[in-house]
Protein backbone atom coordinates (compact mmCIF):
# COMPACT_ATOMS: atom_id res chain seq x y z
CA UNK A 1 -5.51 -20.21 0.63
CA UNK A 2 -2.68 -21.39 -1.01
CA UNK A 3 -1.87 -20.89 -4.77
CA UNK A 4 -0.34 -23.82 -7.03
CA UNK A 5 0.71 -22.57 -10.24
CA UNK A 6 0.21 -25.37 -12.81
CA UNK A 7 2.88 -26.56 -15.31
CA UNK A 8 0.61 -25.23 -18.50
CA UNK A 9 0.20 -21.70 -16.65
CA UNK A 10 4.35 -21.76 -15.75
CA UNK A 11 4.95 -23.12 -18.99
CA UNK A 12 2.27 -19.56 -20.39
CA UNK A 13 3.48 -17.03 -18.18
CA UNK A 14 7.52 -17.73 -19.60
CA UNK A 15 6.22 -17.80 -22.73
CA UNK A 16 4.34 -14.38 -21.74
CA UNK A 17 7.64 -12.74 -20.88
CA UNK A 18 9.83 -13.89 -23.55
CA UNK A 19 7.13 -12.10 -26.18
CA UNK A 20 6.62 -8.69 -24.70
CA UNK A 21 10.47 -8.60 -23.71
CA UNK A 22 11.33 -8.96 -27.01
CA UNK A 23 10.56 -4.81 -27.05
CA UNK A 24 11.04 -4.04 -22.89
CA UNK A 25 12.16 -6.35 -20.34
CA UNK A 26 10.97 -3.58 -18.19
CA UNK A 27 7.11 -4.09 -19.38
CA UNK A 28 7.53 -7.77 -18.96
CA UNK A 29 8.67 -7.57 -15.68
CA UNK A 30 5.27 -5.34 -15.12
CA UNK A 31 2.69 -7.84 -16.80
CA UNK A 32 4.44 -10.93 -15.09
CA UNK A 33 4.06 -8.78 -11.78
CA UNK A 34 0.55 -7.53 -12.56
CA UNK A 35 -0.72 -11.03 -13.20
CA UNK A 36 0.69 -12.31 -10.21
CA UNK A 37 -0.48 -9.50 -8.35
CA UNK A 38 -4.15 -10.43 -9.28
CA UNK A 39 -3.54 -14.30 -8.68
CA UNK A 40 -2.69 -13.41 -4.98
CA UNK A 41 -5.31 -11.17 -5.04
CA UNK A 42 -8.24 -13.36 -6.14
CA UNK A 43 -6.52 -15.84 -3.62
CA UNK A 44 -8.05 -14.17 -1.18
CA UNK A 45 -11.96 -14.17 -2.30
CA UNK A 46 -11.76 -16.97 -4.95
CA UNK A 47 -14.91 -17.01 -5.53
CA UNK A 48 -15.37 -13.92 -6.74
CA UNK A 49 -14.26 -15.01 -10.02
CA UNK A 50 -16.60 -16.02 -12.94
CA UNK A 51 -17.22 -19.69 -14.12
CA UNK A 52 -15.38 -20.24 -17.49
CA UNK A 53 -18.42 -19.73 -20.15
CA UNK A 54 -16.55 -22.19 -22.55
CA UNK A 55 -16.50 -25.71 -20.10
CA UNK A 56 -19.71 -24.83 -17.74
CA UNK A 57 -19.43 -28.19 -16.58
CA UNK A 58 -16.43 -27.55 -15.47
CA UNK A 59 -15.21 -26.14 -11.67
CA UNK A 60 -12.90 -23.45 -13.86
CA UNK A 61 -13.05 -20.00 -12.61
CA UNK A 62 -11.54 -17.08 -14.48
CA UNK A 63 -10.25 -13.43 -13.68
CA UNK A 64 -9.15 -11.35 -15.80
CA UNK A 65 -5.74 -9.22 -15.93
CA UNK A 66 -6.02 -7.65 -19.37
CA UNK A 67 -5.37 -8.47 -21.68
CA UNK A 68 -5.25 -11.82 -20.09
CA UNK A 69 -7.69 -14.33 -18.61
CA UNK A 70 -6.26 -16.37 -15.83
CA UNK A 71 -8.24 -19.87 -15.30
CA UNK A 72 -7.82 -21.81 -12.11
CA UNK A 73 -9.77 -24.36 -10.11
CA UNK A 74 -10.48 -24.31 -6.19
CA UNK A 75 -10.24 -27.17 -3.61
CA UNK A 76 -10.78 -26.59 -0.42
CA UNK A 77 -7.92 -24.87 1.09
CA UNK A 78 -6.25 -24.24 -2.68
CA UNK A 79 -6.34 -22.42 -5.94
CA UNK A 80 -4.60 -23.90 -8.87
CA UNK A 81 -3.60 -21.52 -11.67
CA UNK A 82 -4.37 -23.93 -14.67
CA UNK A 83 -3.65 -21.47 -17.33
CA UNK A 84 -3.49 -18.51 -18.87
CA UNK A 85 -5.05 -16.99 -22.02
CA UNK A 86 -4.49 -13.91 -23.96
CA UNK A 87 -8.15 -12.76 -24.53
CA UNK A 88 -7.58 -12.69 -28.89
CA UNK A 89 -6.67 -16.84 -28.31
CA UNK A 90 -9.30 -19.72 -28.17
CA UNK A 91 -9.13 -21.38 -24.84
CA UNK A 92 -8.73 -25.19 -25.46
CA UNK A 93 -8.92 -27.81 -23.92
């Protein structure tokens, strides 16, 4: 399956980086990693993921790579990252 990483969750995981390297590039480097890591992960059984309890009419999916929640959408032969969401924040839409 391929992965597309939306502009909002590019845009979120920069903005991830910047913050935490602020203290340690070297921990940023890990979370960036780790989240990726579970992206390609999930890749390969999307649908092991759980629907997005706030837009249930929605086709959003969400994992979780704490303390983040990653939201993405499936197609047939992709999964599209749409963004990402420290669990404290309100997702919006």
């Amino acid at each position: 399956m391929k992965i597309v990483w939306s502009a909002e969750a590019r845009k979120e995981l920069r903005a991830i980086r910047r913050f935490i390297a602020r203290d340690s590039e070297y921990y940023a480097a890990r979370v960036i990693a780790s989240i990726v890591e579970r992206v390609e992960k999930a890749a390969e059984h999307p649908t092991q993921g759980h629907p997005v309890h706030e837009y249930p009419e929605q086709p959003l999916r969400e994992i979780h790579e704490a303390p983040y929640r990653i939201i993405y959408q499936l197609s047939s032969d992709r999964m599209q990252v749409v963004t990402i969401v420290h669990f404290k924040k309100t997702l919006q839409s």
